[in-house]
PDB file of N, CA and C in Angstrom:
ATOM      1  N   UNK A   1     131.031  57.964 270.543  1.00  0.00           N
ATOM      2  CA  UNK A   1     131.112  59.076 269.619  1.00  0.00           C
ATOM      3  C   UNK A   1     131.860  60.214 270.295  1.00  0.00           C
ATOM      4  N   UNK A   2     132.795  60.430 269.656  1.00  0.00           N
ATOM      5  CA  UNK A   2     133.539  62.201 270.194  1.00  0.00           C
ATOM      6  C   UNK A   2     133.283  63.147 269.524  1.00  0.00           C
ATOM      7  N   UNK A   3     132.778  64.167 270.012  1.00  0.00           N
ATOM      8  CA  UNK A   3     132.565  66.041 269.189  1.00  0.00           C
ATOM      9  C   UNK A   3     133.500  66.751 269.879  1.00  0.00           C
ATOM     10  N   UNK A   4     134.105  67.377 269.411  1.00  0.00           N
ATOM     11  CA  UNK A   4     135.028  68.570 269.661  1.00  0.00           C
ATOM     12  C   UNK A   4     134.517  69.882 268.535  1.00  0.00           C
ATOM     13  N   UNK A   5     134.784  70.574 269.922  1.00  0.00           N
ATOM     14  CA  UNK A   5     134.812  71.774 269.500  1.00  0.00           C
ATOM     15  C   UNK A   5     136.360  72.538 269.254  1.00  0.00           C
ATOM     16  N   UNK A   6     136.499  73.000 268.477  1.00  0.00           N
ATOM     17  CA  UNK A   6     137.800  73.862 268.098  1.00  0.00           C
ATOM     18  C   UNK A   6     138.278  75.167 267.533  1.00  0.00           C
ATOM     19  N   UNK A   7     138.730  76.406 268.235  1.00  0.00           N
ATOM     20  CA  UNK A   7     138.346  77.344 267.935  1.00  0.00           C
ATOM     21  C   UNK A   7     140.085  77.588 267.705  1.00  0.00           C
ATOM     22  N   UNK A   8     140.377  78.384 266.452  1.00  0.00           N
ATOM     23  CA  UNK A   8     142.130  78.477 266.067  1.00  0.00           C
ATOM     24  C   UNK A   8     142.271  79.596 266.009  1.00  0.00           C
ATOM     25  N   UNK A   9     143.430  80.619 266.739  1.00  0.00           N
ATOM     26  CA  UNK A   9     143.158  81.559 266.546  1.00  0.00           C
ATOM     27  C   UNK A   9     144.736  82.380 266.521  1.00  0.00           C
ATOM     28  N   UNK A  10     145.042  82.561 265.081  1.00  0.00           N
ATOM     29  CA  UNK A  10     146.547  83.118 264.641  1.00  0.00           C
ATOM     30  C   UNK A  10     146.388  84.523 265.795  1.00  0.00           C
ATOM     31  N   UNK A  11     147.586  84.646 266.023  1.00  0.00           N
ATOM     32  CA  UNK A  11     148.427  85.113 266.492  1.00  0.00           C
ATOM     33  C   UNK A  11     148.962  86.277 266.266  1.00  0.00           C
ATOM     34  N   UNK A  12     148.921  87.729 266.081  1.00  0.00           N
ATOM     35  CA  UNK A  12     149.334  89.097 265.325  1.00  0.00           C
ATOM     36  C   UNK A  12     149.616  88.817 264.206  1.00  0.00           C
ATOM     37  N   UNK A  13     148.317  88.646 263.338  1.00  0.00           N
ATOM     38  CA  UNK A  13     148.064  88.991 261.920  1.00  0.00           C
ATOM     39  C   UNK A  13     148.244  90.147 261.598  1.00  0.00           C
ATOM     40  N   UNK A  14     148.312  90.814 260.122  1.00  0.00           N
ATOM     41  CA  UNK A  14     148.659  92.299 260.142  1.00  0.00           C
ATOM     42  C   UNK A  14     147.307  92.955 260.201  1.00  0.00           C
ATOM     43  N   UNK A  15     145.833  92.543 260.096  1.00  0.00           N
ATOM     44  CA  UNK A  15     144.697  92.875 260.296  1.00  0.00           C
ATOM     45  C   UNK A  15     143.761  91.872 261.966  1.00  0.00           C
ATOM     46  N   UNK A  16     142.938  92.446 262.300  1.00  0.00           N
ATOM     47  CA  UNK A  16     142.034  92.201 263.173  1.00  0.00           C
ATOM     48  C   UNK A  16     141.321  90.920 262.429  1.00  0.00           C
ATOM     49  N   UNK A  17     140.792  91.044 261.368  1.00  0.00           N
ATOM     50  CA  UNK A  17     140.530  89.941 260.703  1.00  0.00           C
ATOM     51  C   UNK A  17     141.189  88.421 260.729  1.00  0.00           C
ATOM     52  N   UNK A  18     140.732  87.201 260.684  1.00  0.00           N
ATOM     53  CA  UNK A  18     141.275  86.082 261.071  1.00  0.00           C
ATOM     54  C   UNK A  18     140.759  84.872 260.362  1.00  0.00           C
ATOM     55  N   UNK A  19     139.690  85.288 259.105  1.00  0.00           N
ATOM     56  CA  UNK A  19     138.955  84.307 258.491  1.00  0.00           C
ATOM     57  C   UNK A  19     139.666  83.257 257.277  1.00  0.00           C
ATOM     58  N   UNK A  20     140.415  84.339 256.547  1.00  0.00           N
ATOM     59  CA  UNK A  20     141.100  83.942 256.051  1.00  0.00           C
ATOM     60  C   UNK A  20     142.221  82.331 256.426  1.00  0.00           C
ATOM     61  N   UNK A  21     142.513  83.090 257.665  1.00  0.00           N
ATOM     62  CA  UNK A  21     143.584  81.501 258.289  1.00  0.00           C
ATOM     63  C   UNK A  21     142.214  80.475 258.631  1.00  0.00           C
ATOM     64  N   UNK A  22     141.497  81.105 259.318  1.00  0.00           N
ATOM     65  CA  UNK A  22     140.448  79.792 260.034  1.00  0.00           C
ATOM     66  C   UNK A  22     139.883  79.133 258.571  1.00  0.00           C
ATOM     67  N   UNK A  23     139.846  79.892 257.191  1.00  0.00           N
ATOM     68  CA  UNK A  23     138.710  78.878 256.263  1.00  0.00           C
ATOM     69  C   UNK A  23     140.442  78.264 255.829  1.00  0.00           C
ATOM     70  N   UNK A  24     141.397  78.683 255.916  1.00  0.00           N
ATOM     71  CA  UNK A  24     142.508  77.684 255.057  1.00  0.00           C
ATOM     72  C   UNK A  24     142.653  76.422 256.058  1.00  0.00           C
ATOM     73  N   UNK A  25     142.383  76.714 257.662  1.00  0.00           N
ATOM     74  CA  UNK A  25     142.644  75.385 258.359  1.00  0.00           C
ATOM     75  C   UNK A  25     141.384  74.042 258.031  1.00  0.00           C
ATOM     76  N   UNK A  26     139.763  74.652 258.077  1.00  0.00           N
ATOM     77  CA  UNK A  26     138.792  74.286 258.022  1.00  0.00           C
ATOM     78  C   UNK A  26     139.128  73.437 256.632  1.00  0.00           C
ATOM     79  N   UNK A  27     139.884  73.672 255.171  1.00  0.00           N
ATOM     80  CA  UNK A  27     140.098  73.351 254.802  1.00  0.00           C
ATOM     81  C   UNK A  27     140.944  72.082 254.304  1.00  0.00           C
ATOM     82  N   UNK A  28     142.204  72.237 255.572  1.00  0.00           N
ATOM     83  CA  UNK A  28     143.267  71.358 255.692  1.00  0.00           C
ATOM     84  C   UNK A  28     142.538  70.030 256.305  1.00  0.00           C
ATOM     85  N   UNK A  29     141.149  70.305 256.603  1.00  0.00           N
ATOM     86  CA  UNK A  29     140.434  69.035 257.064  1.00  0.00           C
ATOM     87  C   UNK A  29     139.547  67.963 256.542  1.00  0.00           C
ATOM     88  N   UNK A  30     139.201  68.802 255.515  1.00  0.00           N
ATOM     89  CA  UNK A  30     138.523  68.478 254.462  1.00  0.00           C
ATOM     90  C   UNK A  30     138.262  67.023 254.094  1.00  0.00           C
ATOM     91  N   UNK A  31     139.455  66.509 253.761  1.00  0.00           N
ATOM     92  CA  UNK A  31     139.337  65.232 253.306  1.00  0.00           C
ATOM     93  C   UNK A  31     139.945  64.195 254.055  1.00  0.00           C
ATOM     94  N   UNK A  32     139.470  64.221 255.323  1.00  0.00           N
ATOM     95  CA  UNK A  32     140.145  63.437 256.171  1.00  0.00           C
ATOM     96  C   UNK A  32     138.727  62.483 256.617  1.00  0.00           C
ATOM     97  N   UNK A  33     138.922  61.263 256.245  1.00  0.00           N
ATOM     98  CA  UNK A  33     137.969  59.978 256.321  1.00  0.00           C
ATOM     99  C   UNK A  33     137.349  60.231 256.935  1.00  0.00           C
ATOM    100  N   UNK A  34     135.972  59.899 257.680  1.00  0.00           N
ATOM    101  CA  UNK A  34     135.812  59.251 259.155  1.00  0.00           C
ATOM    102  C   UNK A  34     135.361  60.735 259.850  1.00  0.00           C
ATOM    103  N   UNK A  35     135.863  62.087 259.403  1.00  0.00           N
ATOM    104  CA  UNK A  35     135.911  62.489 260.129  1.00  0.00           C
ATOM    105  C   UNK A  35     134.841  63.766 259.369  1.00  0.00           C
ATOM    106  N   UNK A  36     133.852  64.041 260.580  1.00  0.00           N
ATOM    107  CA  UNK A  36     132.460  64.989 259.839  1.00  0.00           C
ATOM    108  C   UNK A  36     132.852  66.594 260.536  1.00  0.00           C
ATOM    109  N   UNK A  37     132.295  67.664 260.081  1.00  0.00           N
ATOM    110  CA  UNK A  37     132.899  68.799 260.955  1.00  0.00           C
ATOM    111  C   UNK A  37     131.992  69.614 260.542  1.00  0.00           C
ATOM    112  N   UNK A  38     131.815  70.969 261.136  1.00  0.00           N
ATOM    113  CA  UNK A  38     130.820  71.682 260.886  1.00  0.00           C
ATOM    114  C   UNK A  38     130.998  73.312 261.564  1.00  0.00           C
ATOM    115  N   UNK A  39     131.136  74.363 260.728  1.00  0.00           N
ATOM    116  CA  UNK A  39     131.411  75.716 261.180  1.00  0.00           C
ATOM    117  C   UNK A  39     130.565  76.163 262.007  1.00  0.00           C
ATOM    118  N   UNK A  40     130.882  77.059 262.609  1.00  0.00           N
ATOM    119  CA  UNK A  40     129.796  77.964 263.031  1.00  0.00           C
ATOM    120  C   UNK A  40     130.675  79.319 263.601  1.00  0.00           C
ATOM    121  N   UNK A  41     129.942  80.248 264.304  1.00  0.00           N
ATOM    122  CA  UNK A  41     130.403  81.783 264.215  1.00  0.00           C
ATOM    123  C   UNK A  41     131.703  81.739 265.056  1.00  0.00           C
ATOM    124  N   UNK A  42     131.688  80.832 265.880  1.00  0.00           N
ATOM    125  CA  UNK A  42     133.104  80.875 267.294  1.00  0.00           C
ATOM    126  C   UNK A  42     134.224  79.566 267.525  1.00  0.00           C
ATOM    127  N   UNK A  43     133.934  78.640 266.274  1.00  0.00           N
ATOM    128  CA  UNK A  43     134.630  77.563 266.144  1.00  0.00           C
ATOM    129  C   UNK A  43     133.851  76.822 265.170  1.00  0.00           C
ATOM    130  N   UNK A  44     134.726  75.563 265.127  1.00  0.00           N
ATOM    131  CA  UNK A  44     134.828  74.453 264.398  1.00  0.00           C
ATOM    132  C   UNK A  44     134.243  72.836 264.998  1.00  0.00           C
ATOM    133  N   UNK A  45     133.054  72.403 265.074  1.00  0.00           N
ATOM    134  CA  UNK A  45     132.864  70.745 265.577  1.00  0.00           C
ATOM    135  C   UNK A  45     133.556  70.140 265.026  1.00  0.00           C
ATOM    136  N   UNK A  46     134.012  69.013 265.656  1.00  0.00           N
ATOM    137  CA  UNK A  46     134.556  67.619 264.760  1.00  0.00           C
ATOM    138  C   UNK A  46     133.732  66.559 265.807  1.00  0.00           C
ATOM    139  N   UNK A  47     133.344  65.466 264.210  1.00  0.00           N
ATOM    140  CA  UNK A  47     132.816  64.426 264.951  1.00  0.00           C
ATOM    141  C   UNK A  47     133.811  63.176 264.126  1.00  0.00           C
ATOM    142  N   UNK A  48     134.065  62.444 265.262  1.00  0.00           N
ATOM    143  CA  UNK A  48     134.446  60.613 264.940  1.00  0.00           C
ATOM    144  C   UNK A  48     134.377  60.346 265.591  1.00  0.00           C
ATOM    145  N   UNK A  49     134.776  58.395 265.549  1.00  0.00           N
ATOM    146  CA  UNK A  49     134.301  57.470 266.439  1.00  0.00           C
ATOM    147  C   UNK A  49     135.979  57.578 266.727  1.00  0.00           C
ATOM    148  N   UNK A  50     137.007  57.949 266.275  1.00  0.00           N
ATOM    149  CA  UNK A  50     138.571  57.586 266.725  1.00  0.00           C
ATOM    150  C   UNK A  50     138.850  59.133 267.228  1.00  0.00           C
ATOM    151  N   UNK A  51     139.354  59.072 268.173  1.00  0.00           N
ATOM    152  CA  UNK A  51     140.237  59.804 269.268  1.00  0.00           C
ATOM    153  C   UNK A  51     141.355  60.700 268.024  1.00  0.00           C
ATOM    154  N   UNK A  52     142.212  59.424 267.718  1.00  0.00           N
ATOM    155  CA  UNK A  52     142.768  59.936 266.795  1.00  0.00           C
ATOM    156  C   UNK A  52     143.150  60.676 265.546  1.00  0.00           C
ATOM    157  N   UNK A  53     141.610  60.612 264.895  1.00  0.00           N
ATOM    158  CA  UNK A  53     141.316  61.706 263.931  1.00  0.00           C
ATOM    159  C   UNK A  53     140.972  62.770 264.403  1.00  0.00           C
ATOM    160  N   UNK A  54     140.533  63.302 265.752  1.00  0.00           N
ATOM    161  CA  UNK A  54     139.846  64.227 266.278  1.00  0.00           C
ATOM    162  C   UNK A  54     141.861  65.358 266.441  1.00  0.00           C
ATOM    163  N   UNK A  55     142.360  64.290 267.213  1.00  0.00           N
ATOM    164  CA  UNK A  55     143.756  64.441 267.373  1.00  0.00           C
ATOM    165  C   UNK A  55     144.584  65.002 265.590  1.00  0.00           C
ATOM    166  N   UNK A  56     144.416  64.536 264.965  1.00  0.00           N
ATOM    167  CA  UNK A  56     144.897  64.460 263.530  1.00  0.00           C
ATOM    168  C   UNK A  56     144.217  66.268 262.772  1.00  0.00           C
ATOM    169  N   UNK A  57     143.185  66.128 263.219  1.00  0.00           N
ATOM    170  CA  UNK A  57     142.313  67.377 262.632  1.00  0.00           C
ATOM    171  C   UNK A  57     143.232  68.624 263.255  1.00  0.00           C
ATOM    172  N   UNK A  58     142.931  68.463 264.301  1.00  0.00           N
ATOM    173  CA  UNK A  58     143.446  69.481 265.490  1.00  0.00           C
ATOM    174  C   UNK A  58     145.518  70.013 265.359  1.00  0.00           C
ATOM    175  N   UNK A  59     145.759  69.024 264.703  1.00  0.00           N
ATOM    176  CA  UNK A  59     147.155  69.057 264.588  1.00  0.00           C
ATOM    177  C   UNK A  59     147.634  69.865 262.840  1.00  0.00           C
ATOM    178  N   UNK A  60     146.401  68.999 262.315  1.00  0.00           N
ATOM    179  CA  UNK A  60     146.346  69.864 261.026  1.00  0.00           C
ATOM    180  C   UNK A  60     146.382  70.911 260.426  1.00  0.00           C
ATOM    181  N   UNK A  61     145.079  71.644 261.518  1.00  0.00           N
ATOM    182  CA  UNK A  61     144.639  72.903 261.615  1.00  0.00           C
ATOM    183  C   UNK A  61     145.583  73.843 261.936  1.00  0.00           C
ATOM    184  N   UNK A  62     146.744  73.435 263.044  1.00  0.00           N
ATOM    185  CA  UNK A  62     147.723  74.277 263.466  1.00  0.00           C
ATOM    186  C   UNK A  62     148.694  74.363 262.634  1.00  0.00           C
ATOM    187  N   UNK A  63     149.050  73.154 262.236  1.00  0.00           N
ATOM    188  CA  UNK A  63     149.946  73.604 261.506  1.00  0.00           C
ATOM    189  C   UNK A  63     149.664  74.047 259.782  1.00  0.00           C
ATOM    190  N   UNK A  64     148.527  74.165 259.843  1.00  0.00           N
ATOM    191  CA  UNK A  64     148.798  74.729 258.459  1.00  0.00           C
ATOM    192  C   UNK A  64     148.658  76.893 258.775  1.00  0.00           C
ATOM    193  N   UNK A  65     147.966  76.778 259.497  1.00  0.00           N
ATOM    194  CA  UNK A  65     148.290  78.505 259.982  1.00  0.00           C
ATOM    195  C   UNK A  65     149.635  78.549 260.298  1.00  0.00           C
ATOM    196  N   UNK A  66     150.400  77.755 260.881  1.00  0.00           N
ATOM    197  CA  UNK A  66     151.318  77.603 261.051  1.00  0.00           C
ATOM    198  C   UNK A  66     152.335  78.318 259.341  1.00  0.00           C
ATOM    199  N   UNK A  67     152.099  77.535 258.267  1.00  0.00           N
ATOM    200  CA  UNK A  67     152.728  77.039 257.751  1.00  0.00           C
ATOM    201  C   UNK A  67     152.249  78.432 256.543  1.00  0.00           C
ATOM    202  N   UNK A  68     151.160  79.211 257.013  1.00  0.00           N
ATOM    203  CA  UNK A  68     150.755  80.089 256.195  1.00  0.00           C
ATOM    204  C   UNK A  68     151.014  81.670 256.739  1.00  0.00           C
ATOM    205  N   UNK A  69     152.496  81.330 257.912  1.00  0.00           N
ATOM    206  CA  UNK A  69     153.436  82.890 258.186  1.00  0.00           C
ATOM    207  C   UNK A  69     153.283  83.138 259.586  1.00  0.00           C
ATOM    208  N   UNK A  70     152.288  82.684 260.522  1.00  0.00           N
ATOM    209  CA  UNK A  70     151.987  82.504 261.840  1.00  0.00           C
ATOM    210  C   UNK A  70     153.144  82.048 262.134  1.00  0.00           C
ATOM    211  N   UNK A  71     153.368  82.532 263.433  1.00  0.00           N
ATOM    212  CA  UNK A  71     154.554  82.042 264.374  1.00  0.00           C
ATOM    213  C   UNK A  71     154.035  81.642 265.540  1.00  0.00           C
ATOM    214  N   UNK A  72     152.439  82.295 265.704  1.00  0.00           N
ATOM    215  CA  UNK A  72     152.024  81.803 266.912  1.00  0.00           C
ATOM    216  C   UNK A  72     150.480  81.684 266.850  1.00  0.00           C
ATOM    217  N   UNK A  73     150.186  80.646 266.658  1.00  0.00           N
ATOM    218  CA  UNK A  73     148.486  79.770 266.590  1.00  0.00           C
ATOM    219  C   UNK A  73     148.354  79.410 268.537  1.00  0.00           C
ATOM    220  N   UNK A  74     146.816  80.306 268.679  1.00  0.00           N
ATOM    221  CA  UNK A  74     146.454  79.301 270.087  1.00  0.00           C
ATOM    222  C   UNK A  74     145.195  79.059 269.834  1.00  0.00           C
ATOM    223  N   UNK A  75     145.264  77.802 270.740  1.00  0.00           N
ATOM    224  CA  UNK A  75     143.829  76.611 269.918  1.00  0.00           C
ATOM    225  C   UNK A  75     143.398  76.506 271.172  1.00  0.00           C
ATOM    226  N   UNK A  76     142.151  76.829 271.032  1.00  0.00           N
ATOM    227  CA  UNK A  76     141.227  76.058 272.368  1.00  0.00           C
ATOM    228  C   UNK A  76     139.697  74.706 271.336  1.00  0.00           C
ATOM    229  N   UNK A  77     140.310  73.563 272.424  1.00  0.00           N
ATOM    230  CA  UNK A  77     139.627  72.276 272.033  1.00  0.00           C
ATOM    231  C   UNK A  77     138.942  72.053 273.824  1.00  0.00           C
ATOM    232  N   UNK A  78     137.412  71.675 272.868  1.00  0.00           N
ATOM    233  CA  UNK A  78     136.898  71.083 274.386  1.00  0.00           C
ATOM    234  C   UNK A  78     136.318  70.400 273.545  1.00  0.00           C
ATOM    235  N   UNK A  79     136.269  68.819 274.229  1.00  0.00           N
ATOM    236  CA  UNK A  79     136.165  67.633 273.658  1.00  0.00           C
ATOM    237  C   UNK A  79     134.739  66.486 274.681  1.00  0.00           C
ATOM    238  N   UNK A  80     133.707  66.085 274.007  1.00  0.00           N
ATOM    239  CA  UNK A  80     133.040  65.380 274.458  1.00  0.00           C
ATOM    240  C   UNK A  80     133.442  64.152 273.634  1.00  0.00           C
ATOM    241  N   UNK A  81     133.508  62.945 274.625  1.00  0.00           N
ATOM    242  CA  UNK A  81     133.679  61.615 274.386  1.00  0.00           C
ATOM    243  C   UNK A  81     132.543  60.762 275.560  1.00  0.00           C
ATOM    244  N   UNK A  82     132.012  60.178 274.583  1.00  0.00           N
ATOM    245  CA  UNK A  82     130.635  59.441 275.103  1.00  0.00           C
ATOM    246  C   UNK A  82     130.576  57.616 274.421  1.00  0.00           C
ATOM    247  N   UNK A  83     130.666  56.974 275.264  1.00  0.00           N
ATOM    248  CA  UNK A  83     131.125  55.414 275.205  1.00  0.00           C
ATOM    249  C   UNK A  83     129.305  55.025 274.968  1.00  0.00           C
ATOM    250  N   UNK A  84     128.652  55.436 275.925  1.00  0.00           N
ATOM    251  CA  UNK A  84     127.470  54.636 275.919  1.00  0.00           C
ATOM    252  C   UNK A  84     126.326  54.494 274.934  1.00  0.00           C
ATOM    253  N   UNK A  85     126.532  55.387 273.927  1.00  0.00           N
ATOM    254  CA  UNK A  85     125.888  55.285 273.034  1.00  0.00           C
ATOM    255  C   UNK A  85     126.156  56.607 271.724  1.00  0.00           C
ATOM    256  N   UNK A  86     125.894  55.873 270.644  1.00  0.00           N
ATOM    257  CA  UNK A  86     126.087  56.817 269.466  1.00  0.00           C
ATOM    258  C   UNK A  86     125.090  58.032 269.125  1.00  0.00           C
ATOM    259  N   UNK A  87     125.560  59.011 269.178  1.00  0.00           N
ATOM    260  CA  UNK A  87     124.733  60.200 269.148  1.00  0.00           C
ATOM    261  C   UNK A  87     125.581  61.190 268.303  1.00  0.00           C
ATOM    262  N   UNK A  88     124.605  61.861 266.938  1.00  0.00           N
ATOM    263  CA  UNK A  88     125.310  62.738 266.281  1.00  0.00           C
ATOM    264  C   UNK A  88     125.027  64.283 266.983  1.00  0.00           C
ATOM    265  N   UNK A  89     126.220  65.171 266.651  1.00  0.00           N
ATOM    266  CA  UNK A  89     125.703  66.644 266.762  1.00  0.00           C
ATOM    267  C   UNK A  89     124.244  66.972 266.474  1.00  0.00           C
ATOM    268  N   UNK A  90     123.116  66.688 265.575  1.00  0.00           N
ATOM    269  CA  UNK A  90     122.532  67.241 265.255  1.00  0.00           C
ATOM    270  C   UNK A  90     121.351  66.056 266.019  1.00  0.00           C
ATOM    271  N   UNK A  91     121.212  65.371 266.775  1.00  0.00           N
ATOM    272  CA  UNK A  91     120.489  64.374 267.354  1.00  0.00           C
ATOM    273  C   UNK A  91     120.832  64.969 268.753  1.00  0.00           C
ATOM    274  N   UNK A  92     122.089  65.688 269.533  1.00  0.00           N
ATOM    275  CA  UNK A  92     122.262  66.411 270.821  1.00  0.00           C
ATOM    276  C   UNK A  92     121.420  67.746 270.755  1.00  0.00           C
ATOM    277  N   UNK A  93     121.312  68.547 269.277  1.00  0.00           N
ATOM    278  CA  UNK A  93     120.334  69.455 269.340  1.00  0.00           C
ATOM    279  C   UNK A  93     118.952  69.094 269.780  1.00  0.00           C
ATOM    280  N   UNK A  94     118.738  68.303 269.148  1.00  0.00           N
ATOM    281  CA  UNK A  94     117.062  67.766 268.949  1.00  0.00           C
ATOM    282  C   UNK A  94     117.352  67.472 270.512  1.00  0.00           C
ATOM    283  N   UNK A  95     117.756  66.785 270.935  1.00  0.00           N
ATOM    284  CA  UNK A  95     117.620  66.307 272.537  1.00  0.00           C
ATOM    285  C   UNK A  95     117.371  67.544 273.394  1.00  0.00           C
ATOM    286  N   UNK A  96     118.329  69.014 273.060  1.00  0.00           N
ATOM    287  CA  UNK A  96     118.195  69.931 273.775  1.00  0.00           C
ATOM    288  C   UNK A  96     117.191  70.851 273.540  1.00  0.00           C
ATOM    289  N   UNK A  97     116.564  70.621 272.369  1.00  0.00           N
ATOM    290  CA  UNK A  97     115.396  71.763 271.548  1.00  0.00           C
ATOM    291  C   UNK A  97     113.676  71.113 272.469  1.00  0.00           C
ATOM    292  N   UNK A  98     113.626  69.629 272.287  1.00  0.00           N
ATOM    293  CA  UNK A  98     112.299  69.466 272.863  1.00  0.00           C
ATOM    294  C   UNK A  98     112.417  69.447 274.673  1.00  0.00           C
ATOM    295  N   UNK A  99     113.313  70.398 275.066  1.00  0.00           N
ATOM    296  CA  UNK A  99     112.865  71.195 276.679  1.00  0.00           C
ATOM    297  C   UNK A  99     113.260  72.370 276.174  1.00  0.00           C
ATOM    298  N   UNK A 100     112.825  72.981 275.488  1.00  0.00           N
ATOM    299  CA  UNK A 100     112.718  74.265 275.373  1.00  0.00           C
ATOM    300  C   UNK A 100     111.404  74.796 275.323  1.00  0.00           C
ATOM    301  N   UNK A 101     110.785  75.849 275.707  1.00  0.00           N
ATOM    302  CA  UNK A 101     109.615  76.387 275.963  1.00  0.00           C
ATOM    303  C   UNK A 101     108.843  76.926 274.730  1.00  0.00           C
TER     304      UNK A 101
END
């Protein structure tokens, strides 16, 4: 299973604001098979079992800020890939919640 995290972040917009581009990329992902994702306040998860959709999402995302007047998108991706067994985002919580006090 691979999760990535992905955080997109246009480039001198004419406002401080940036939601606008991040919900049109979050969007450009939408309907892409295979592939599960999930917001939160400082990025974007992606989960699949292919490398390549994780790759596909990530390429998406840019270029559609890209493609919506940006000249300059920078993306930070940090990527867990785990062979030994299938584990969703929300099954790594639970793992990290029962050692908590």
């Amino acid at each position: 299973m691979i999760h990535a995290e992905i955080s997109v972040y246009p480039m001198a917009t004419k406002t401080t604001s940036a939601s606008f581009y991040i919900a049109k990329a979050i969007e450009s992902i939408q309907k892409i098979e295979n592939l599960k994702y999930e917001i939160n306040s400082m990025g974007t998860i992606l989960e699949s079992d292919d490398m390549d959709l994780i790759n596909k999402a990530t390429k998406q995302m840019t270029e559609t800020v890209h493609n919506l007047g940006m000249d300059r998108v920078e993306v930070v991706i940090k990527i867990d890939s785990r062979k030994d067994k299938q584990q969703s985002g929300k099954e790594k919580l639970e793992s990290i919640k029962k050692h908590l006090n």
